[in-house]
Protein backbone atom coordinates (compact mmCIF):
# COMPACT_ATOMS: atom_id res chain seq x y z
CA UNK A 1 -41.14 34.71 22.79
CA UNK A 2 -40.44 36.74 26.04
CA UNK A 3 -36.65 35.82 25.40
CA UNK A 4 -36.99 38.68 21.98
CA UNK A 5 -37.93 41.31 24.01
CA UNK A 6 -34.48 41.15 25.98
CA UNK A 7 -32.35 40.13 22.85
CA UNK A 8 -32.53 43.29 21.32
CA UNK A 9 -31.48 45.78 24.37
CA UNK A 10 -28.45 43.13 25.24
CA UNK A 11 -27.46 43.29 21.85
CA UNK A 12 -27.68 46.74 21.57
CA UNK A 13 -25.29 47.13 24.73
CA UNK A 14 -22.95 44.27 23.55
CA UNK A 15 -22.58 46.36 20.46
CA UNK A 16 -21.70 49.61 22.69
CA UNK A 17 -19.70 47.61 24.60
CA UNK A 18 -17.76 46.16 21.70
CA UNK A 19 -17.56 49.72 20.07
CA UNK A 20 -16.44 51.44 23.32
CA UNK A 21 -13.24 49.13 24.04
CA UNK A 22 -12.59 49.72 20.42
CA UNK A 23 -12.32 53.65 20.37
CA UNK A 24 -10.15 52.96 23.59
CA UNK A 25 -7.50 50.63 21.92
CA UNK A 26 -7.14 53.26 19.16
CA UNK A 27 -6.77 56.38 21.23
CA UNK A 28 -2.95 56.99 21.69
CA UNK A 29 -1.03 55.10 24.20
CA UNK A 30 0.06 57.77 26.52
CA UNK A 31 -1.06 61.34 26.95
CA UNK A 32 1.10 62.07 29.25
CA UNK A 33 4.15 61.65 26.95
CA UNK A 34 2.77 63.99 24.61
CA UNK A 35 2.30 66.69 27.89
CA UNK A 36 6.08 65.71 28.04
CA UNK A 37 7.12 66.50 25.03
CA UNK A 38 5.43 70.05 24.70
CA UNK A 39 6.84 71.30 27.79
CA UNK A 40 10.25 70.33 26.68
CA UNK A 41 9.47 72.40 23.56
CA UNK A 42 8.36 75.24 25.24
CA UNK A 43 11.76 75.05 27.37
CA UNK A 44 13.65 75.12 24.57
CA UNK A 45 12.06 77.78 22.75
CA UNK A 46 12.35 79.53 26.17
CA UNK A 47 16.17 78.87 26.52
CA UNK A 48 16.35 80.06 22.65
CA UNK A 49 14.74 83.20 23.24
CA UNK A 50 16.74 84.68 26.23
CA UNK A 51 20.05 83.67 24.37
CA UNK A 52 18.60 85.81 21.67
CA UNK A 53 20.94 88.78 21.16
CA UNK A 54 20.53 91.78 19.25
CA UNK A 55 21.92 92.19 16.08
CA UNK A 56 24.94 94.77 16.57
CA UNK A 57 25.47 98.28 15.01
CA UNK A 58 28.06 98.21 12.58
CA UNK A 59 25.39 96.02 10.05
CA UNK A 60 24.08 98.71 8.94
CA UNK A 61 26.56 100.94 7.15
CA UNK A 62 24.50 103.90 7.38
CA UNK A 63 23.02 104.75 3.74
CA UNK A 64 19.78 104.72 4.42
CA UNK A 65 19.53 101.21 2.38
């Protein structure tokens, strides 16, 4: 009977256990790639923004429309 009393509390940690590796498998493989990525976006958008250039004068013919 004393072997009950310590079946429950290892099973409960087993099943932790089990669930814990789990969540880990299924998280994605590499944050560091996606830290990658964005900061090559934000470069880009960056880069796109100083070669930005007004739009020129002559667009607008001057009526007011």
């Amino acid at each position: 009977m004393p072997y009950r009393i310590w079946l429950i509390p290892m099973l409960s940690i087993l099943v932790l256990l089990l669930l814990l590796s789990l969540f880990l498998l299924m998280r994605p493989t590499s944050t560091t790639n996606t830290s990658f990525i964005g900061k090559k976006v934000i470069k880009e958008i960056r880069r796109n923004l100083i070669d930005v250039k007004p739009p020129s004068n002559h667009a607008h013919d001057g009526s007011g429309h």
